[in-house]
C-alpha atoms as a PDB file:
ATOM      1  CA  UNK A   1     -50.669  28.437  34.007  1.00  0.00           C
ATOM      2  CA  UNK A   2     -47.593  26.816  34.539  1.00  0.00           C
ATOM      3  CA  UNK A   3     -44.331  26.904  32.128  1.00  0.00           C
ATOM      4  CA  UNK A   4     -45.271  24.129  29.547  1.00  0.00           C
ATOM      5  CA  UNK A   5     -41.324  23.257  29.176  1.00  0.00           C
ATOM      6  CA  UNK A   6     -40.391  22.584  33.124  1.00  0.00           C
ATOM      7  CA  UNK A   7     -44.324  22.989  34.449  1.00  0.00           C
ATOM      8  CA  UNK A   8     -42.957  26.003  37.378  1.00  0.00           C
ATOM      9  CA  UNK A   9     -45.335  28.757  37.529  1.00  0.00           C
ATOM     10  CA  UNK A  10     -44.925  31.112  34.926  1.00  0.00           C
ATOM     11  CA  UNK A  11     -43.082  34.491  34.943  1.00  0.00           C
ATOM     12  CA  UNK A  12     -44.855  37.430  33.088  1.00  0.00           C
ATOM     13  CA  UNK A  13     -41.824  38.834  31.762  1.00  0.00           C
ATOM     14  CA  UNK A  14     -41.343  35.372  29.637  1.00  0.00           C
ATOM     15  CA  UNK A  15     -44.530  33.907  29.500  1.00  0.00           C
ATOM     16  CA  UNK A  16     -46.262  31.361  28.948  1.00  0.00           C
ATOM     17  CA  UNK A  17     -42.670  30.334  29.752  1.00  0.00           C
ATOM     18  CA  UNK A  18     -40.829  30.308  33.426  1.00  0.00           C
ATOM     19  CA  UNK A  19     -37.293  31.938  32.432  1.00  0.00           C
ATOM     20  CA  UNK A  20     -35.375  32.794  29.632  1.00  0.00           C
ATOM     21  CA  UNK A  21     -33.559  29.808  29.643  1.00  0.00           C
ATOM     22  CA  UNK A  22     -36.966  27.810  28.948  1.00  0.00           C
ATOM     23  CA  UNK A  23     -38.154  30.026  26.227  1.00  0.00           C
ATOM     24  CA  UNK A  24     -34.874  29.263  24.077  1.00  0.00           C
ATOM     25  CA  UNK A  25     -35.491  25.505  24.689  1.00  0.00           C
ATOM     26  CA  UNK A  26     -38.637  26.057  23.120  1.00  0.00           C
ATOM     27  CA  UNK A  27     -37.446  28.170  20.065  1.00  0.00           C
ATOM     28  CA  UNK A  28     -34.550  25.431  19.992  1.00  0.00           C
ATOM     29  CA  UNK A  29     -37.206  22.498  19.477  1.00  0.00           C
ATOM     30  CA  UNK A  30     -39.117  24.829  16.634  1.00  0.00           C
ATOM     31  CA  UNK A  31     -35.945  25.853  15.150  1.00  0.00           C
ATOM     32  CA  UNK A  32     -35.045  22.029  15.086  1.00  0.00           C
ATOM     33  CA  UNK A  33     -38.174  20.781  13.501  1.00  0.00           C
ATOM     34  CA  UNK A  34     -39.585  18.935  17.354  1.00  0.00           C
ATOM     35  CA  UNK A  35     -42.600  20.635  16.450  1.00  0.00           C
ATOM     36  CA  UNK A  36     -44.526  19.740  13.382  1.00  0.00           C
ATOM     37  CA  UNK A  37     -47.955  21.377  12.403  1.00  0.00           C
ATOM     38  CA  UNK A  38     -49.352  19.277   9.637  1.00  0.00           C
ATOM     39  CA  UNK A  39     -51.533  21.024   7.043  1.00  0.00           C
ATOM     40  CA  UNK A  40     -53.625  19.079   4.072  1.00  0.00           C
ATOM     41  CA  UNK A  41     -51.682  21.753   1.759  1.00  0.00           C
ATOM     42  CA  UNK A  42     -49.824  20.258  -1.215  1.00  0.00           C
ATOM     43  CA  UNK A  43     -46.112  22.120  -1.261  1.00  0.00           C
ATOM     44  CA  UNK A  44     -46.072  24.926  -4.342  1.00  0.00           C
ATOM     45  CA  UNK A  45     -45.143  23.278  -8.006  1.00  0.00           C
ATOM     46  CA  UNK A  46     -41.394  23.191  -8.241  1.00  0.00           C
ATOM     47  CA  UNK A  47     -40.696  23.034  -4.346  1.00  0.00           C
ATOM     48  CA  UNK A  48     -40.237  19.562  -2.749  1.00  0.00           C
ATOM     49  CA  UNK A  49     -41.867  17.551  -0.294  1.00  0.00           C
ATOM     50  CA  UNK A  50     -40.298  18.394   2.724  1.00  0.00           C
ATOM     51  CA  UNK A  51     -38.723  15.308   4.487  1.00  0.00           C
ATOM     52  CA  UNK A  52     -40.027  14.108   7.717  1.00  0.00           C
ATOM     53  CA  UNK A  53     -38.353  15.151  10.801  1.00  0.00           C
ATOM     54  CA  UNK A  54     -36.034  12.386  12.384  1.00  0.00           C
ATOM     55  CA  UNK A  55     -36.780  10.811  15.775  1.00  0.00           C
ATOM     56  CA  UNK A  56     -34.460  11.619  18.248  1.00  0.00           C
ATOM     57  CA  UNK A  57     -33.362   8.353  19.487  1.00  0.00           C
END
């Protein structure tokens, strides 16, 4: 399976990732809010709507 941030073959000691490096780009996009899972879950009463991520542009 190859490294899903630069697609080289994948390196046990960091998989699914290739290197170190790639693994902190990854935690830097979820960190950063590239990654979105959506749910149909209504925020809890008194919390806020979160806003939705911006675009990178």
């Amino acid at each position: 399976m190859p490294c899903p941030i630069c697609k080289k073959e994948a390196d046990p000691a960091y998989a699914p990732f290739c290197s170190k490096r790639c693994a902190d780009v990854d935690l830097n996009r979820w960190l950063g809010g590239v990654y979105v899972m959506h749910t149909n879950e209504a925020p809890p009463e008194g919390e806020p709507e979160p806003a939705p991520p911006e675009k990178p542009g």
